[in-house]
N, C-alpha and C. Protein backbone atom coordinates (compact mmCIF):
# COMPACT_ATOMS: atom_id res chain seq x y z
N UNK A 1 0.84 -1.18 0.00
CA UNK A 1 0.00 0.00 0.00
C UNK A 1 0.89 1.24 0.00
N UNK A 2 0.31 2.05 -0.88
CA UNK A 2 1.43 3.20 -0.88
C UNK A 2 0.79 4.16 0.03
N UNK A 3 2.03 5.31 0.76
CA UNK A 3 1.90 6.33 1.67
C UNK A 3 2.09 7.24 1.49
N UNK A 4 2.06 8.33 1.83
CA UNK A 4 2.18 9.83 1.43
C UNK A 4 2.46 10.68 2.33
N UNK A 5 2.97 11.03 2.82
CA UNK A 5 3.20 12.19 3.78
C UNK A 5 2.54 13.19 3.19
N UNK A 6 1.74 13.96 3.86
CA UNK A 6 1.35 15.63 3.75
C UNK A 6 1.71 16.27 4.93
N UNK A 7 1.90 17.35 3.65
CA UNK A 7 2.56 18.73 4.52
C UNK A 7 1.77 20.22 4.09
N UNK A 8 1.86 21.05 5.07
CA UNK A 8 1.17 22.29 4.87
C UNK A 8 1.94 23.35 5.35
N UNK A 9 2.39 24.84 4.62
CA UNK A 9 2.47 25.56 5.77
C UNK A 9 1.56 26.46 6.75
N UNK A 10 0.07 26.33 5.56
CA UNK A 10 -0.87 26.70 6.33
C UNK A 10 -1.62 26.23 7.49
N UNK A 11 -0.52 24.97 8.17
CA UNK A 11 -0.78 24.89 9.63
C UNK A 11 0.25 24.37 10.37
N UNK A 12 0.60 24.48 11.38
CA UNK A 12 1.70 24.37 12.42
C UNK A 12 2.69 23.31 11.59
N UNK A 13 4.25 23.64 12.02
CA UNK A 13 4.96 22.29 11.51
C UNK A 13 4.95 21.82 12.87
N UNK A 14 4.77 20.24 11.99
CA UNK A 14 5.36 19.02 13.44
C UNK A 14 6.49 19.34 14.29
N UNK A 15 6.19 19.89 15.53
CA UNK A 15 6.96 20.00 16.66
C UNK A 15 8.01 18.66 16.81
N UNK A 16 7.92 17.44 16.64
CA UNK A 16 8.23 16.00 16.77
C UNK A 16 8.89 15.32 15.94
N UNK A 17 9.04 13.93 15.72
CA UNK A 17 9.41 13.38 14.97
C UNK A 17 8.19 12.74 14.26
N UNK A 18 7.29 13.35 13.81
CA UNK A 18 5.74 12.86 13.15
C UNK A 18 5.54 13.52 11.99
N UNK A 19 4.81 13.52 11.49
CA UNK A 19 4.37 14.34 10.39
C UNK A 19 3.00 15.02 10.48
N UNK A 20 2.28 16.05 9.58
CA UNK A 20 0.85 16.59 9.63
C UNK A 20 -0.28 15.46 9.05
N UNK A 21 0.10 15.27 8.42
CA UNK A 21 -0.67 13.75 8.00
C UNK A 21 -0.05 12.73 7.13
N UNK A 22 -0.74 11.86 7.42
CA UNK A 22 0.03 10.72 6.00
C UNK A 22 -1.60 10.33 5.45
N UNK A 23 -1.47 10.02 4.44
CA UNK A 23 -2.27 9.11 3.08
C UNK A 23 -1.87 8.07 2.81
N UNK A 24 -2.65 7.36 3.39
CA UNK A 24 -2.60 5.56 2.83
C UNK A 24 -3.70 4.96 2.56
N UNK A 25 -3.70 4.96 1.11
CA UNK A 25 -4.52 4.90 -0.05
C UNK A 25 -5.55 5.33 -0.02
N UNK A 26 -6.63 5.04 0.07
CA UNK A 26 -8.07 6.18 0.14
C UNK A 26 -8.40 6.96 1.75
N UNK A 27 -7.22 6.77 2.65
CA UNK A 27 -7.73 7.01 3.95
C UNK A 27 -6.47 8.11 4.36
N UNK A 28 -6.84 8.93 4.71
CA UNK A 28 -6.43 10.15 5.49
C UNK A 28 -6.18 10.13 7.11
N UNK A 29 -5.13 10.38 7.79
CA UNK A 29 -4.68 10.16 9.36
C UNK A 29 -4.09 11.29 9.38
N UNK A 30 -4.29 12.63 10.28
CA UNK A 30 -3.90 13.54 11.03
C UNK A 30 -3.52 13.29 12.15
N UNK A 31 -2.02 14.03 12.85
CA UNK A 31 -2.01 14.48 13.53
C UNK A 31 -3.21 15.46 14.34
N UNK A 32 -2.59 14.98 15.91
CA UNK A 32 -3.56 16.30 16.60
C UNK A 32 -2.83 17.54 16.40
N UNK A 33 -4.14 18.66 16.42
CA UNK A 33 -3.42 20.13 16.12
C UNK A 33 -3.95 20.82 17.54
N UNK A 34 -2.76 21.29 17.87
CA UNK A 34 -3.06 22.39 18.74
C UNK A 34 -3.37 23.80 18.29
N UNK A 35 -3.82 24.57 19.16
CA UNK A 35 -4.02 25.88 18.52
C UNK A 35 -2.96 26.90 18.55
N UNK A 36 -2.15 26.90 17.68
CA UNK A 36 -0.89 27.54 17.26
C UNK A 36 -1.62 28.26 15.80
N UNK A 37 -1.13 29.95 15.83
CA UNK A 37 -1.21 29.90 14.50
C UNK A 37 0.21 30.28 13.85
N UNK A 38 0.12 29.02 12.60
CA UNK A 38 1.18 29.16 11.88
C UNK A 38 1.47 30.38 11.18
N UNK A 39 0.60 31.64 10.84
CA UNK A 39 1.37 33.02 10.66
C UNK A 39 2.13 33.53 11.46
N UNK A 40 2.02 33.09 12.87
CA UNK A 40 1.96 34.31 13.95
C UNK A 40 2.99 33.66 14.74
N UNK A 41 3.02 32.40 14.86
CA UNK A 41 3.51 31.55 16.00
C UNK A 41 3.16 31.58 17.59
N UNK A 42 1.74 32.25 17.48
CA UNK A 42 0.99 32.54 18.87
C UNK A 42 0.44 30.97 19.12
N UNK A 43 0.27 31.03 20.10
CA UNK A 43 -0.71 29.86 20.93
C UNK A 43 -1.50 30.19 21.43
N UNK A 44 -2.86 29.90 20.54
CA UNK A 44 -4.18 31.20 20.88
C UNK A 44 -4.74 30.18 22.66
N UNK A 45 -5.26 30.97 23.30
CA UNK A 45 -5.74 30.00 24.74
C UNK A 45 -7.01 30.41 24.98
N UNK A 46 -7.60 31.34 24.56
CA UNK A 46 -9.09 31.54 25.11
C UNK A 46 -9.62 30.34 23.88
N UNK A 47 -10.36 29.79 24.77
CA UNK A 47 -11.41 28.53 24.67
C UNK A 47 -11.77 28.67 23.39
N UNK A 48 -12.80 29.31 22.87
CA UNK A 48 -13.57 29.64 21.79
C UNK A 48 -12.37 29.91 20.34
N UNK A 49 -11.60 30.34 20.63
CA UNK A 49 -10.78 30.97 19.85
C UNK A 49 -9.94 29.79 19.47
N UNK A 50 -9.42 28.94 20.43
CA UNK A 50 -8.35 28.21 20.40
C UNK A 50 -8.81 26.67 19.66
N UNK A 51 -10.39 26.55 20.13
CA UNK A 51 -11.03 25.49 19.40
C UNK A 51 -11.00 25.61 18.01
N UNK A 52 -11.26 27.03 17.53
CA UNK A 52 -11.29 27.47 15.96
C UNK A 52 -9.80 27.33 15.45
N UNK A 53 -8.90 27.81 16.01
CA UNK A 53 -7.40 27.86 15.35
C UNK A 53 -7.09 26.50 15.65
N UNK A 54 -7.80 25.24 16.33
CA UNK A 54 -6.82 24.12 16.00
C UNK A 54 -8.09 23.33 14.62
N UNK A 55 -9.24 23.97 14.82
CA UNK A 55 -10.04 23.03 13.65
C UNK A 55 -9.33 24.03 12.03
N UNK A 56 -9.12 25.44 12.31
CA UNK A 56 -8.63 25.67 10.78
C UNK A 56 -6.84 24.94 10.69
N UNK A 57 -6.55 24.84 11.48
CA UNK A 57 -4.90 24.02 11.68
C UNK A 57 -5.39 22.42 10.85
N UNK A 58 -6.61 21.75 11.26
CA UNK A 58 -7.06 20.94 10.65
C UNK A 58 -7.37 20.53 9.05
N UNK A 59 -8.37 22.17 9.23
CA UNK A 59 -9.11 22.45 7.84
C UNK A 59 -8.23 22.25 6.94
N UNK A 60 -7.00 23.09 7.40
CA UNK A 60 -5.98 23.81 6.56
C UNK A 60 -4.91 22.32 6.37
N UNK A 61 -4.68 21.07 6.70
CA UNK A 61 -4.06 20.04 6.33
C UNK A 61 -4.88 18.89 5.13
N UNK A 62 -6.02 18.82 5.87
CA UNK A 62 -7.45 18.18 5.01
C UNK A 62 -7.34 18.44 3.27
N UNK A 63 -7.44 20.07 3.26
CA UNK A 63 -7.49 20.97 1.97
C UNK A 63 -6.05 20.29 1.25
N UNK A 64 -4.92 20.32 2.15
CA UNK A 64 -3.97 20.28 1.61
C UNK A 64 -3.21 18.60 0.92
N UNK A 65 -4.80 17.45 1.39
CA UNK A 65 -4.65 16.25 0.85
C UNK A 65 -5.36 16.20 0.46
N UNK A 66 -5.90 17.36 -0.47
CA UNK A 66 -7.61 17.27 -0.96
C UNK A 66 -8.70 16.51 -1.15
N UNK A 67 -8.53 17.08 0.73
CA UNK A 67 -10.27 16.63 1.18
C UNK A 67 -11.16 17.82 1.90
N UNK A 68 -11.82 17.34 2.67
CA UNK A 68 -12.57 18.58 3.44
C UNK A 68 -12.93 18.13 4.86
N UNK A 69 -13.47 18.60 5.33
CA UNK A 69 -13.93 18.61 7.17
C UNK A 69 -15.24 17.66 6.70
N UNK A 70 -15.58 17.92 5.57
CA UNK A 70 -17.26 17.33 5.56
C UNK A 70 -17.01 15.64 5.03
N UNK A 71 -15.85 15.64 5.11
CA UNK A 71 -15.28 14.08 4.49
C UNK A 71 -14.86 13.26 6.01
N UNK A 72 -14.67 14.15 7.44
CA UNK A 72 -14.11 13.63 8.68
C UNK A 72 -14.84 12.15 8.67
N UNK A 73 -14.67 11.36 9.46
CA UNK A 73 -15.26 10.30 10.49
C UNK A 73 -15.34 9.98 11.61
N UNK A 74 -14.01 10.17 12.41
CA UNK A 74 -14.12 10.35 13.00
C UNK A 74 -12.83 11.32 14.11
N UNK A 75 -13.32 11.86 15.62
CA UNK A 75 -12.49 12.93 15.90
C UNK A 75 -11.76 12.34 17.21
N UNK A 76 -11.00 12.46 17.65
CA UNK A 76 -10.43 12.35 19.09
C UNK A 76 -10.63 14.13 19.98
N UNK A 77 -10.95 14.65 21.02
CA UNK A 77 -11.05 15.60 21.22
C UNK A 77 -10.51 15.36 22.48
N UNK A 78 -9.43 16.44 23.21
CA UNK A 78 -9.41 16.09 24.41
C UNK A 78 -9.66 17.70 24.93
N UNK A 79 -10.15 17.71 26.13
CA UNK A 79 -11.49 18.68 26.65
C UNK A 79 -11.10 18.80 28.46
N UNK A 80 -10.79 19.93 29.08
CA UNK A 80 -11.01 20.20 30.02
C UNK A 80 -12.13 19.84 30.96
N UNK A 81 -13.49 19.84 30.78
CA UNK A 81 -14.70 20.37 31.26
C UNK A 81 -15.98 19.37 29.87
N UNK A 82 -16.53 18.53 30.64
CA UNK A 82 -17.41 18.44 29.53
C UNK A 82 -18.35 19.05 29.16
N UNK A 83 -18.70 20.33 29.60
CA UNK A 83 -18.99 21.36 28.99
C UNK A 83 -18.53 21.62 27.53
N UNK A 84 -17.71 21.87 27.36
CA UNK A 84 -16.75 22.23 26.16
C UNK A 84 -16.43 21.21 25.07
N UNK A 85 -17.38 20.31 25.49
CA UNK A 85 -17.61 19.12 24.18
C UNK A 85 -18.57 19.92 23.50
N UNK A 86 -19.59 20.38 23.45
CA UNK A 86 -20.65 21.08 22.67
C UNK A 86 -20.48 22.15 22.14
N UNK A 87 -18.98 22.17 22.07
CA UNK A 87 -18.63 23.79 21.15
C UNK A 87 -17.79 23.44 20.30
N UNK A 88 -17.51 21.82 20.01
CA UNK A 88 -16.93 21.35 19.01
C UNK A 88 -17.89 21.13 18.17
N UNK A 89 -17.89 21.71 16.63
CA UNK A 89 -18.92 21.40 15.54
C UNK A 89 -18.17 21.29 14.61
N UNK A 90 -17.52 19.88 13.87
CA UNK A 90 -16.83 19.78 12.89
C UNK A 90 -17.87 20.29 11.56
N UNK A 91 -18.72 19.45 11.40
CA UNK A 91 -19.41 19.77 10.00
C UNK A 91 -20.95 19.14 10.80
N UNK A 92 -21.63 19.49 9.33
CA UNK A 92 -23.24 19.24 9.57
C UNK A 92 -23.48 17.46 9.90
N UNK A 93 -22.20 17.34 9.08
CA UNK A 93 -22.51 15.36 8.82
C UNK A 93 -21.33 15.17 10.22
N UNK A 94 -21.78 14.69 11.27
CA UNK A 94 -21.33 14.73 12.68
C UNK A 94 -20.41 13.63 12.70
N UNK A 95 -18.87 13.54 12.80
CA UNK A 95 -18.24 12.50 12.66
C UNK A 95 -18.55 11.83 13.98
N UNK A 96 -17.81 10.33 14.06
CA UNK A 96 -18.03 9.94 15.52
C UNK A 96 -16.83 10.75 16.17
N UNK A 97 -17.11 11.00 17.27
CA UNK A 97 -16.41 11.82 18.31
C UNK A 97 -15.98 11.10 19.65
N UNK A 98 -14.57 11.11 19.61
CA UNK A 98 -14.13 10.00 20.93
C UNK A 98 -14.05 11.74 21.73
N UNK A 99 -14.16 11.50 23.12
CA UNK A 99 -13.83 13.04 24.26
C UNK A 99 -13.00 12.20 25.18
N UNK A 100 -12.01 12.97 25.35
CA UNK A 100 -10.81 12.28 26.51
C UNK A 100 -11.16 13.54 27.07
């Protein structure tokens, strides 16, 4: 089966020895993104804000193995407060969602 590494600079580089995603064959595997933005090199921390800069950190790898958010399945989320599970809204078509 062949693999692919993807890369973006429109979202954080791998801090690690990992990559932003790989492609192996019709299936797509991301890294988790924190909320860093890759213009700025800030680490956004208010809640609301920081949820959005790690899903466009997402968006912005997806696009770049051309796919989309509306293609997800499923998410790993890890969450302070389970409160703050309900302010995650990937797309309309609701992937399954693991919450650590």
């Amino acid at each position: 089966m062949n693999k692919e590494v993807i890369f973006t600079e429109k979202a954080p580089k791998a801090i690690g020895p990992y990559s932003q995603a790989q492609k192996v064959g019709d299936l797509l595997f991301t890294s988790g993104q924190i909320p860093l933005n890759p213009s700025t090199g800030e680490l956004v921390t208010e809640i609301k804000a920081a949820t959005k800069q790690s899903l466009e950190n997402v968006k912005a790898i997806l696009e770049a193995a051309g796919t989309s958010l509306e293609n997800v399945v499923k998410t790993v989320v890890y969450i302070k407060e389970m409160l703050m599970k309900y302010m995650v809204n990937i797309s309309k078509k609701m992937p399954l969602q693991e919450v650590v």
